[in-house]
Protein backbone atom coordinates (compact mmCIF):
# COMPACT_ATOMS: atom_id res chain seq x y z
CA UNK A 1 251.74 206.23 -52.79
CA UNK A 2 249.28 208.75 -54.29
CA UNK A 3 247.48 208.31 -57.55
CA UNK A 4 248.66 210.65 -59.69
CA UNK A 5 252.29 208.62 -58.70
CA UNK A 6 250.57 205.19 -59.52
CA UNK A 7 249.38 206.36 -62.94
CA UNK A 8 252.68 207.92 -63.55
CA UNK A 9 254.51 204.71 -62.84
CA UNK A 10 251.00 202.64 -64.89
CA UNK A 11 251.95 205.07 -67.89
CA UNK A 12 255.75 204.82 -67.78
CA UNK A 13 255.70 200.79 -67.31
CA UNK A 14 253.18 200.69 -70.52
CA UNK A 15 255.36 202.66 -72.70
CA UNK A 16 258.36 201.19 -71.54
CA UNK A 17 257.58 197.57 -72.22
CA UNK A 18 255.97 198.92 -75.79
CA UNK A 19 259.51 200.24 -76.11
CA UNK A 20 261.33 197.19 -75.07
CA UNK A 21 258.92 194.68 -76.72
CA UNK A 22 259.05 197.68 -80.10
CA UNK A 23 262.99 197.14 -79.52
CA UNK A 24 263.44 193.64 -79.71
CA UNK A 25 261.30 192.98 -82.64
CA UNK A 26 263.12 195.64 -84.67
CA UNK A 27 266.59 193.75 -83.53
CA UNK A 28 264.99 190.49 -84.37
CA UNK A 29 264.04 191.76 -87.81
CA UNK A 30 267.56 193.40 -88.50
CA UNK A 31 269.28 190.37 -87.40
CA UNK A 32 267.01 187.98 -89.67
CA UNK A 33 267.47 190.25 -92.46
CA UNK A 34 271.64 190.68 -92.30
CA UNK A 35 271.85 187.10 -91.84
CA UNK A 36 269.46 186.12 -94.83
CA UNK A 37 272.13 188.44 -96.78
CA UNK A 38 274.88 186.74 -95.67
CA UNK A 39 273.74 183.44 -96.62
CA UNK A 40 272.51 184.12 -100.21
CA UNK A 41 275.96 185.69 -100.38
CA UNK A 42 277.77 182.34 -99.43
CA UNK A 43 274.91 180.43 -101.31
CA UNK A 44 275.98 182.65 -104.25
CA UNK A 45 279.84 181.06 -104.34
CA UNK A 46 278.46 177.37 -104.76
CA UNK A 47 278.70 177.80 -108.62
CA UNK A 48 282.41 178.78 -108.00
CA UNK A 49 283.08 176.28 -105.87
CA UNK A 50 285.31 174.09 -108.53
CA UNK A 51 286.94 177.55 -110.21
CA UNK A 52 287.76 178.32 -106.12
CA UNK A 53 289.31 174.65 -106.26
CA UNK A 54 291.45 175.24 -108.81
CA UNK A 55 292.80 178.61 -107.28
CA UNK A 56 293.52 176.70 -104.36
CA UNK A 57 295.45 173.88 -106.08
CA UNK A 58 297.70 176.34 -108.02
CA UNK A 59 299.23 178.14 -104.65
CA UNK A 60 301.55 176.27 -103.08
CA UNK A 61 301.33 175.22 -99.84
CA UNK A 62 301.96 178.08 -96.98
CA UNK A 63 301.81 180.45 -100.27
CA UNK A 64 299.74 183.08 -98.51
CA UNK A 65 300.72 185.81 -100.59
CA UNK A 66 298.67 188.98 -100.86
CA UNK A 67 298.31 189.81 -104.63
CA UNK A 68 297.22 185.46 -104.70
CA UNK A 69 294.93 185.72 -101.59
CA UNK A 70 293.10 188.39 -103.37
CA UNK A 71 292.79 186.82 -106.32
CA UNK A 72 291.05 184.32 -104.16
CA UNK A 73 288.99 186.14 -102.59
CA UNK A 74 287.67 187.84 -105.30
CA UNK A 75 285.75 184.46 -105.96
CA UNK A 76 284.56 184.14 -102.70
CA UNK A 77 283.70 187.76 -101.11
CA UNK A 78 285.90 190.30 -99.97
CA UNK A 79 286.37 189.55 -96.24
CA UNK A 80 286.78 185.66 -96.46
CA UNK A 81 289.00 184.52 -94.45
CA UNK A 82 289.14 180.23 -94.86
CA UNK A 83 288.49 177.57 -97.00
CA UNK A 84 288.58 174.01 -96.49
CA UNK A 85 288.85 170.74 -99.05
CA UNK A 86 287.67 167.43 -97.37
CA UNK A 87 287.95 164.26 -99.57
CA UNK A 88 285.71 161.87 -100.51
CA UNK A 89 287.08 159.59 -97.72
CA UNK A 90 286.14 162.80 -95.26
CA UNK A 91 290.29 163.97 -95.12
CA UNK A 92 291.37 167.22 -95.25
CA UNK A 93 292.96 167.86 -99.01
CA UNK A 94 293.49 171.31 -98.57
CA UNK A 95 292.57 174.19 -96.59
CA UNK A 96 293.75 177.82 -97.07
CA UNK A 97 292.96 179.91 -93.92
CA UNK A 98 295.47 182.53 -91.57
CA UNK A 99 297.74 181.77 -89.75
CA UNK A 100 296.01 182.69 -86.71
CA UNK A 101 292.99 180.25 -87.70
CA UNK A 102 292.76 176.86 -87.00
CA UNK A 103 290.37 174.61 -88.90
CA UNK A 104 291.65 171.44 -87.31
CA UNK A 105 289.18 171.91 -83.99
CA UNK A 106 286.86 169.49 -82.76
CA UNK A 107 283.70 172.09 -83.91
CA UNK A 108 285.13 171.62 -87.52
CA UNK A 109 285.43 168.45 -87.17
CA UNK A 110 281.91 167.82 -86.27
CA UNK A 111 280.31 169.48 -88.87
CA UNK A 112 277.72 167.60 -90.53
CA UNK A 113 277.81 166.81 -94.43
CA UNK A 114 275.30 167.77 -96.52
CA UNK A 115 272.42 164.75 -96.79
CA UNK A 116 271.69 165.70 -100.35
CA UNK A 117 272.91 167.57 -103.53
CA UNK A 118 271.60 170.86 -101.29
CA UNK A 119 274.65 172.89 -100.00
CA UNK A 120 274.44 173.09 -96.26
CA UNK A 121 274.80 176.43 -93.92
CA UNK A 122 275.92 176.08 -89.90
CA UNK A 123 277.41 178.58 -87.36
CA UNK A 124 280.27 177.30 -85.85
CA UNK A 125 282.75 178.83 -82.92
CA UNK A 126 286.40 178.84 -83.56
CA UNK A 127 288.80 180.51 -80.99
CA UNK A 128 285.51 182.48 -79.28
CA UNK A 129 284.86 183.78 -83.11
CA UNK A 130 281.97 183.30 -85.10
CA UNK A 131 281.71 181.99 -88.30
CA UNK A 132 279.19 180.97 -90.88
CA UNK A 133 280.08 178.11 -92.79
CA UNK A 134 279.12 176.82 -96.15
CA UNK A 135 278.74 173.40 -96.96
CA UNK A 136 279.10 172.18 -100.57
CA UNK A 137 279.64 169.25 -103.12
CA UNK A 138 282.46 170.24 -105.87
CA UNK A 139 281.81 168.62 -108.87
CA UNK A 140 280.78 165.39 -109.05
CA UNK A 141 283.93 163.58 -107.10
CA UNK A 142 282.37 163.51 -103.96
CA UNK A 143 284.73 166.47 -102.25
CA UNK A 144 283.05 169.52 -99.91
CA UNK A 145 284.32 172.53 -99.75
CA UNK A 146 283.59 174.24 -96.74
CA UNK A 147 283.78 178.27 -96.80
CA UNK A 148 283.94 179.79 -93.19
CA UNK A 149 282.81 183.32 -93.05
CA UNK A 150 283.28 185.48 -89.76
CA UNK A 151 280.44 187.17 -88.22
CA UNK A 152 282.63 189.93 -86.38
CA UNK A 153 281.47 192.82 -88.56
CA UNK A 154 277.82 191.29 -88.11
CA UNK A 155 277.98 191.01 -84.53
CA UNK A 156 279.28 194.62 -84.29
CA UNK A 157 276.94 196.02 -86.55
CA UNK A 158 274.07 194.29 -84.32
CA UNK A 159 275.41 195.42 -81.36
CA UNK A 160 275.49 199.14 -82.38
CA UNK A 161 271.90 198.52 -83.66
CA UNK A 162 271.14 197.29 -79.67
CA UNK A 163 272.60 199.87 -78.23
CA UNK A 164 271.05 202.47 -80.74
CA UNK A 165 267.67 200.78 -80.16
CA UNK A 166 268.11 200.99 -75.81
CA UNK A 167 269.05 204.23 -76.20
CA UNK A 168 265.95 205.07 -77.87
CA UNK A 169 264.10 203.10 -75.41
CA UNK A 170 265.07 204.94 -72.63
CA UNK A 171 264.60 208.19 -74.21
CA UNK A 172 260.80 207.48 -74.80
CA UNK A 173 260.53 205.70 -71.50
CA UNK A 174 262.15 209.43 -69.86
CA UNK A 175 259.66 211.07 -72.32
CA UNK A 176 256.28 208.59 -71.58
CA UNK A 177 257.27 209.32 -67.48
CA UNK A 178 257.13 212.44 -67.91
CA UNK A 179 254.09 212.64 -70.71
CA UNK A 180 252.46 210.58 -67.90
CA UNK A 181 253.26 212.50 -64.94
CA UNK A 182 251.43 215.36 -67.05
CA UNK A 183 248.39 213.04 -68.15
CA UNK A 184 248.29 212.26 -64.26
CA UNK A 185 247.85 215.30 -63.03
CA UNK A 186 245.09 216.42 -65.28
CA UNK A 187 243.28 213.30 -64.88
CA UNK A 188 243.47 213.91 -61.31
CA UNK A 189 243.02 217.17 -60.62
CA UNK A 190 239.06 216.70 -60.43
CA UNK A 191 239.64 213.71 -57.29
CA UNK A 192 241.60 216.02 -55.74
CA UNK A 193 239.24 218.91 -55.91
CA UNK A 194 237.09 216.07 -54.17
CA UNK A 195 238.96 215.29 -51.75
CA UNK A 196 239.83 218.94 -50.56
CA UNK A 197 235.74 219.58 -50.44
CA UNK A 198 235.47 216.48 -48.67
CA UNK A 199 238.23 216.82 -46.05
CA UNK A 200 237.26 221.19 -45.86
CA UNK A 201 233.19 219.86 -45.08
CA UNK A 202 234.74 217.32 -42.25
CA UNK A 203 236.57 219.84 -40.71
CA UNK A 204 234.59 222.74 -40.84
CA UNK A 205 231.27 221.07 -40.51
CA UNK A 206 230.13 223.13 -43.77
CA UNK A 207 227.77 221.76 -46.22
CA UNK A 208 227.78 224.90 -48.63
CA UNK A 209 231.09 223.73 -50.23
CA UNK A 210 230.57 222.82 -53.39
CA UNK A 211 233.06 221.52 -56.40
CA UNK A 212 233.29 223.05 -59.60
CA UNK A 213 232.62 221.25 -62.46
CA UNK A 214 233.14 222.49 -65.75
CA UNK A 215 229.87 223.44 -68.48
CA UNK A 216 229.15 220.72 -70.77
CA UNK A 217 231.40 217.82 -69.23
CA UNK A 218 230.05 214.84 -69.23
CA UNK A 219 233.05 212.60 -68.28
CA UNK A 220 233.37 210.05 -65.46
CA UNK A 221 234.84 212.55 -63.00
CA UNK A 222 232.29 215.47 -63.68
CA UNK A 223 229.40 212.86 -63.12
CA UNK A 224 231.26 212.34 -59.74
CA UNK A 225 231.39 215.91 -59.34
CA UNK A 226 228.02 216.46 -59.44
CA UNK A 227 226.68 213.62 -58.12
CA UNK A 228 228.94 214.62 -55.08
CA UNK A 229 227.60 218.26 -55.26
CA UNK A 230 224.34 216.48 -55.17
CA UNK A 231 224.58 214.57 -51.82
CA UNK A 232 226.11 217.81 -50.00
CA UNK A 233 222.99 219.51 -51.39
CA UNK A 234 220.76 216.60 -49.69
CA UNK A 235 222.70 216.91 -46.94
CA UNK A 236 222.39 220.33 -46.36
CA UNK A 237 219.10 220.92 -47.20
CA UNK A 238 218.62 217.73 -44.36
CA UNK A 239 220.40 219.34 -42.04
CA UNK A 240 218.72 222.65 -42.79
CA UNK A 241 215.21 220.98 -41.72
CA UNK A 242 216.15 219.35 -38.60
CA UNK A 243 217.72 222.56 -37.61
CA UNK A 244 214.16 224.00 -38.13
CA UNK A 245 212.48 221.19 -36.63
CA UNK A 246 214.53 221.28 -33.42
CA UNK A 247 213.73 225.55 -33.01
CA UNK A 248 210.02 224.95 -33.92
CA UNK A 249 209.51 222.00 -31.87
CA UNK A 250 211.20 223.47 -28.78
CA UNK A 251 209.43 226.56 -29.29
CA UNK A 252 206.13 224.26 -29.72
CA UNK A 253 207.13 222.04 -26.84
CA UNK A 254 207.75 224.85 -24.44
CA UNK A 255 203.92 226.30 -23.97
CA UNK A 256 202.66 222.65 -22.37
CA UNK A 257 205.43 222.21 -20.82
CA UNK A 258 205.33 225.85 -18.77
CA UNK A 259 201.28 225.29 -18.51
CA UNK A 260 202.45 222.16 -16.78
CA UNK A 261 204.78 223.67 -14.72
CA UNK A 262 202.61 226.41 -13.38
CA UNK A 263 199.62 224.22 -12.99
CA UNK A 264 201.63 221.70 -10.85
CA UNK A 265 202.51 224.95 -8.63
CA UNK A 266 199.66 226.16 -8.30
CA UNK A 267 198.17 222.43 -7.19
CA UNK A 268 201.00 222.28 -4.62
CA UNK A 269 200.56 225.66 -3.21
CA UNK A 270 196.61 224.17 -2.60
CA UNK A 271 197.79 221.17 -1.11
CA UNK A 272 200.01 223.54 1.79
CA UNK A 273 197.51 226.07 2.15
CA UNK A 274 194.49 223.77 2.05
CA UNK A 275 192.37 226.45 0.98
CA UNK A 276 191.26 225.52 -2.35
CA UNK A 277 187.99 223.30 -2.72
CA UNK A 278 187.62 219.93 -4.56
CA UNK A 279 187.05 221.90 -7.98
CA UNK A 280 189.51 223.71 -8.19
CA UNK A 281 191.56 220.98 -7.93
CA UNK A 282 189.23 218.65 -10.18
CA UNK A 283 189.70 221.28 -12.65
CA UNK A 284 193.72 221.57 -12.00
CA UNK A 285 194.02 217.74 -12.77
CA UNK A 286 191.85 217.77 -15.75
CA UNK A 287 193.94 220.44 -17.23
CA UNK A 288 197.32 218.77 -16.52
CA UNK A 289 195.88 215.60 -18.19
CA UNK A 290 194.81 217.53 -21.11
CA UNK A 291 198.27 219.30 -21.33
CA UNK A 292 200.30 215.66 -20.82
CA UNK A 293 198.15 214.38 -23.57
CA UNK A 294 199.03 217.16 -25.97
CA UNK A 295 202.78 217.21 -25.17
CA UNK A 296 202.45 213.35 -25.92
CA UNK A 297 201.04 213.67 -28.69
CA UNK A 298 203.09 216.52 -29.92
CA UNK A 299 206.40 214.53 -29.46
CA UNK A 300 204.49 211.46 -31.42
CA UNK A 301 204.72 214.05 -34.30
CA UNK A 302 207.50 215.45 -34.03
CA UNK A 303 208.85 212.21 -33.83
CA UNK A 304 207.31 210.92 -36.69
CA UNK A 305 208.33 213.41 -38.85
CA UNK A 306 211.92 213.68 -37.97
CA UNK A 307 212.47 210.10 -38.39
CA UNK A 308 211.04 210.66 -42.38
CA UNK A 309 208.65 207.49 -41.61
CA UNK A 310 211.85 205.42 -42.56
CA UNK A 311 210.96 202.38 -40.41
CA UNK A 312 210.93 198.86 -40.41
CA UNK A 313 207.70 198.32 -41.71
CA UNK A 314 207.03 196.29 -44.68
CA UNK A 315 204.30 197.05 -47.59
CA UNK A 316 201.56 194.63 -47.38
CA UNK A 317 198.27 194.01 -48.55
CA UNK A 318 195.35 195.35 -46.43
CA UNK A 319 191.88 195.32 -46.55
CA UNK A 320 191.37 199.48 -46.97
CA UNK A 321 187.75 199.77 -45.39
CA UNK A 322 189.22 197.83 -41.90
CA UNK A 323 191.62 200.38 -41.96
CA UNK A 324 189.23 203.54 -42.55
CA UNK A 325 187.20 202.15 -40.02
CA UNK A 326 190.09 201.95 -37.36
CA UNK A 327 191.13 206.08 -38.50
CA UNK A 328 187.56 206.64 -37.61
CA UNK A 329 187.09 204.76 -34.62
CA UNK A 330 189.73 207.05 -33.25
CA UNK A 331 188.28 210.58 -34.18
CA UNK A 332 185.24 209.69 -33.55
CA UNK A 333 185.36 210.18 -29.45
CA UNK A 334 187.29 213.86 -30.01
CA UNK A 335 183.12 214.89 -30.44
CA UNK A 336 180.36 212.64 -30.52
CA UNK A 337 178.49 214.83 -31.66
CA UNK A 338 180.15 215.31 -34.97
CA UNK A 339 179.15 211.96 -37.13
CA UNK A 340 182.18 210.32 -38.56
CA UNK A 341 181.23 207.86 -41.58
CA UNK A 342 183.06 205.74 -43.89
CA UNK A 343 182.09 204.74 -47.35
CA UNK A 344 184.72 202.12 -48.84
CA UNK A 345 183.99 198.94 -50.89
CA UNK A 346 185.26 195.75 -49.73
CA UNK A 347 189.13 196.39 -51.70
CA UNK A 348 192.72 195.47 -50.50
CA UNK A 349 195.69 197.21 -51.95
CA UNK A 350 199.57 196.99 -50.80
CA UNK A 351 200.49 199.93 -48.84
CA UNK A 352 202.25 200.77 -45.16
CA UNK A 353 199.47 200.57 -43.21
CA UNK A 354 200.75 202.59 -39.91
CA UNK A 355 201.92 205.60 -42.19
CA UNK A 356 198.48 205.43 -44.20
CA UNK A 357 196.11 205.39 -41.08
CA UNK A 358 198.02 207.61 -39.75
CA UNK A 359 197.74 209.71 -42.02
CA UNK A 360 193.82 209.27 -42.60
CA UNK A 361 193.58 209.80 -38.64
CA UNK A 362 195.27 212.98 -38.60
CA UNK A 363 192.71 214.02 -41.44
CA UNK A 364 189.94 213.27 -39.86
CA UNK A 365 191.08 214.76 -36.83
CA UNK A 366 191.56 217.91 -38.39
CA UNK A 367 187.76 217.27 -40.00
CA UNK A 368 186.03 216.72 -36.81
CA UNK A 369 187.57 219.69 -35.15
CA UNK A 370 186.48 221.90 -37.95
CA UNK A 371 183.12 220.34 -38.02
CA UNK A 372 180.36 222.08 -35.73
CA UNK A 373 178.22 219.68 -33.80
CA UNK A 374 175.57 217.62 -35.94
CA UNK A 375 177.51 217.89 -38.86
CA UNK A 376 179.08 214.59 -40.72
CA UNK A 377 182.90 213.91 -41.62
CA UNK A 378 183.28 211.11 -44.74
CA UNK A 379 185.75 209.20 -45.77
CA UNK A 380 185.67 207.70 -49.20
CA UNK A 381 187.20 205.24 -50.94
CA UNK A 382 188.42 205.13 -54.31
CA UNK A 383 189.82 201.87 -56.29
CA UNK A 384 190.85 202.04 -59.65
CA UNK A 385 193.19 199.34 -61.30
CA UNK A 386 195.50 202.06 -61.48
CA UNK A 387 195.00 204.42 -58.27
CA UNK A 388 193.09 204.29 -55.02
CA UNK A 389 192.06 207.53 -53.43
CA UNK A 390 190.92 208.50 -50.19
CA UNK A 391 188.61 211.53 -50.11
CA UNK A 392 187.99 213.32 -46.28
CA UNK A 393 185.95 215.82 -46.50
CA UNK A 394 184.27 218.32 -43.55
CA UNK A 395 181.31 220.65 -42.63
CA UNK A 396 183.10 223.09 -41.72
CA UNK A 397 184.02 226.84 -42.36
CA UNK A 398 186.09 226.06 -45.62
CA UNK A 399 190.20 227.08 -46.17
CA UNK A 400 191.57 230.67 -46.87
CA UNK A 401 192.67 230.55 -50.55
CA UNK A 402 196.01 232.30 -49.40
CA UNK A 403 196.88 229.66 -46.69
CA UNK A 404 196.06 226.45 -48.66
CA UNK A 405 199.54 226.47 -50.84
CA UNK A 406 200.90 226.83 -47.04
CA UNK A 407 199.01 224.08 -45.40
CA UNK A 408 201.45 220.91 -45.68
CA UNK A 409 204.72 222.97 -44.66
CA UNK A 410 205.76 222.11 -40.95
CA UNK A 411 204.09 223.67 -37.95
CA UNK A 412 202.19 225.87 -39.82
CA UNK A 413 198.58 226.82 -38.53
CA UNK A 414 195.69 228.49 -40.07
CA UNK A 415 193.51 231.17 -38.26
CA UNK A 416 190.95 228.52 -37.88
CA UNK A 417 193.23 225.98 -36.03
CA UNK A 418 195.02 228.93 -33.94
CA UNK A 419 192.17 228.81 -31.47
CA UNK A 420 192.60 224.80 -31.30
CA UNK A 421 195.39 222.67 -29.65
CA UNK A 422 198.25 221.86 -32.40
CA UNK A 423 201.27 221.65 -33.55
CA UNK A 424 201.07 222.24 -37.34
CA UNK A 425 202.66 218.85 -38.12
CA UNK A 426 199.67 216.95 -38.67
CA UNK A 427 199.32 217.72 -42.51
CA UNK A 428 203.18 217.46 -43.28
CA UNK A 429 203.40 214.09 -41.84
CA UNK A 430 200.01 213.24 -44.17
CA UNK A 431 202.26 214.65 -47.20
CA UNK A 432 204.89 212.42 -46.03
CA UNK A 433 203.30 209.04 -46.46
CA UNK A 434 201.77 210.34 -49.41
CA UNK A 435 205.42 210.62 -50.48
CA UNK A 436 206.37 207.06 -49.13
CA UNK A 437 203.22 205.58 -50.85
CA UNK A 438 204.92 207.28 -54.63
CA UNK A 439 201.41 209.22 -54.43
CA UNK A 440 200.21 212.87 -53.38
CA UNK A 441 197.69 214.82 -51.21
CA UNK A 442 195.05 217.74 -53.27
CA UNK A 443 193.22 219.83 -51.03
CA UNK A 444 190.38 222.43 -51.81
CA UNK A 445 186.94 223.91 -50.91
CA UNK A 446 183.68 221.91 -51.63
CA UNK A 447 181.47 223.61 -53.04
CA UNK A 448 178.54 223.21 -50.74
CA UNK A 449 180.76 224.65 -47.80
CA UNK A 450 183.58 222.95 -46.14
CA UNK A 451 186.96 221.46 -47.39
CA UNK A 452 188.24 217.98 -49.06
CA UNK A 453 191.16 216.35 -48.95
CA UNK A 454 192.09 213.81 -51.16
CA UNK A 455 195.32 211.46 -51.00
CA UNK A 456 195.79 209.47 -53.90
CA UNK A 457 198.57 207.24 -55.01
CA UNK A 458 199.20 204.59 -57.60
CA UNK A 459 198.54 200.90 -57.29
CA UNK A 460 201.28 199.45 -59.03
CA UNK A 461 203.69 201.44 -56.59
CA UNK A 462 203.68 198.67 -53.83
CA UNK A 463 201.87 195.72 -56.11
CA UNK A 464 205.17 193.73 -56.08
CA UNK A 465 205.11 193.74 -52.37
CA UNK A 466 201.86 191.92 -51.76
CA UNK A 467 201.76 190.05 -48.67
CA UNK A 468 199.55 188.24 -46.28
CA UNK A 469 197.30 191.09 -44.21
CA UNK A 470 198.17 191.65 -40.82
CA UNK A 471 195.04 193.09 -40.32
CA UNK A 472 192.90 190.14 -41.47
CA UNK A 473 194.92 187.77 -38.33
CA UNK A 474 193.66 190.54 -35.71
């Protein structure tokens, strides 16, 4: 069953039992009322009730005739139909009634007395007909009189009232079904927009679909809207970048890999001919272990960056200068000539630490290759209570002012690095940890010559995270 056919039948079983329950209440009332009438009515003959003796004792008995009976009934009401003497010793004196109408039944007969000087009001059943009968003392012999009124026109006039009142039911029902089948279709006319986006992006594969929403709503169903707009944005903007990393990485990927491919050749072709000497061949191996390291490397990256640094790792509290030191312990052989020092006080702060050395190591790299030989890479450390920074900063020729808004986007390379093995991811994956620490990297010239880099990122970001140093049980 769709939706727009379950609030259809929601809406149409509301209305319906507001009817019905609407219905009944207004029958209840009409009944209470017409009934309250008829018994101040019969309550209203108990001062006749003696004068309406006296008619009864002067017509003879069997003397039912019309100009008398109405007579009669004028001291009753117009449509009574009965009345009944019963003696002090509870016999029947006299009773006046059609002759179709028996008063000598066993429901009669039961009828209680009154208890007290009150008259008394039951409903009884004679011959499938109902009556309502009065109850009262006449005078101050001890006799009841007992008036029976019918409830035909009462009944009849209720019933029309029921059927007047299901009639109307059903017509508001017929108009709430179809009121709701209305309300249901605007209501969902947004989830179905939905739901033909959704169903057009799984077949078609395209992200770019988007579903209007409509200015200035601010309902449930245009927050859905957008926030569904949102995640095929995300999505395609996602899909967009690993589209781009896959063409720059195989187009990255394929220059070691043919440089491999010809230098293996070229070693086999020595190996048949035997006519190559040990250095060329010393020289051949050192160059394919310089290419397998790269292309090793460059998959690391490429890697890392494509998996968003999403892994398992927790945040945990690390002593900062162990991990500067272990960054620089790894540059450090790239040139020994190039000093590679490390000023950092004696702090811990909660952060990933394999994104953040990482990212310091692919800093420093990129410092140390810059750096001509005697010249000194540092990396500083920076604690604040509410920040810690890491400053690396170089020796070397500086950054173009047009390429350093450039520098952090993916496998881009300056003119100086183009002479120097890389990829161009080194610097976005340092902007993405920066990211995953809730922090960011600044870059710019020194002023003495050289650049700095400096990724910062607040303290309280991780603090809740604190844990026991993996480091410190190394």
């Amino acid at each position: 069953m769709s939706l727009r056919s379950r609030i259809t039948i929601l809406v149409a079983s509301a209305v319906a039992l507001a009817f019905v329950v609407a219905a009944l209440l207004a029958w209840t009332m009409i009944r209470s009322v017409m009934m309250t009438q008829l018994d101040d009515t019969l309550l209203g003959r108990v001062p006749d009730a003696g004068e309406i003796q006296s008619v009864s004792e002067e017509l003879p008995s069997g003397a039912m005739a019309r100009d008398r009976m109405l007579r009669f009934n004028s001291l009753t009401q117009d449509d009574q139909v009965a009345v009944q003497f019963i003696g002090p010793d509870g016999s029947i004196d006299r009773q006046l009634a059609p002759r179709s109408l028996s008063l000598e039944t066993p429901e009669v007969q039961d009828l209680p007395a009154p208890t007290s000087e009150e008259p008394r009001l039951d409903t009884v059943a004679i011959d499938g007909v109902s009556y309502r009968v009065l109850t009262t003392a006449v005078g101050g012999t001890g006799s009841l009189m007992r008036l029976f009124q019918p409830l035909t026109a009462l009944e009849q006039t209720l019933s029309a009232v029921a059927w007047a009142l299901t009639g109307i039911a059903l017509v508001g029902v017929t108009v709430a079904a179809g009121l709701g089948w209305l309300v249901a279709r605007t209501a969902v006319r947004p989830v179905q927009r939905l739901v033909a986006a959704s169903e057009a992006v799984t077949a078609t594969g395209n992200l770019s679909r988007r579903v209007p929403v409509r200015a200035g709503a601010r309902d449930e169903l245009a927050r859905l809207s957008t926030s569904f707009n949102s995640m095929l944005s995300a999505l395609e903007s996602s899909r967009t970048q690993q589209r781009e990393l896959l063409e720059n990485a195989s187009h990255e990927l394929r220059t070691p890999l043919t440089v491999l491919r010809n230098d293996f050749g070229l070693l086999a072709r020595l190996e048949r001919t035997e006519t190559g000497n040990g250095g060329d061949r010393e020289q051949l191996i050192q160059d394919l272990d310089s290419q397998v390291t790269a292309l090793a490397d460059e998959v690391d990256q490429i890697v890392t960056l494509a998996r968003g640094d999403t892994t398992a790792e927790p945040p945990v509290s690390v002593p900062l200068r162990e991990l500067l030191e272990q960054a620089a312990k790894r540059v450090r052989r790239l040139n020994p000539q190039v000093t590679v020092h490390v000023d950092a006080p004696l702090d811990q702060a909660v952060v990933f630490p394999n994104a953040l050395e990482r990212a310091v190591t692919n800093l420093a790299r990129n410092a140390v290759q810059v750096s001509p030989d005697g010249a000194t890479v540092t990396i500083a450390l920076k604690v604040t209570p509410e920040t810690c920074s890491i400053e690396v900063c170089d020796e070397g020729p500086g950054l173009a002012d047009l390429e350093i808004p450039l520098l952090f986007q993916r496998f881009f390379r300056g003119t100086g690095s183009r002479e120097r093995h890389g990829s161009g991811l080194g610097l976005a994956i340092v902007e993405q940890a920066a990211q995953l620490h809730g922090g960011r990297v600044v870059t710019g010239n020194r002023p003495g010559g050289g650049a700095r880099f400096t990724f910062s990122w607040p303290t309280a970001h991780l603090r809740s995270s604190t844990l026991r140093s993996p480091l410190a049980s190394s």
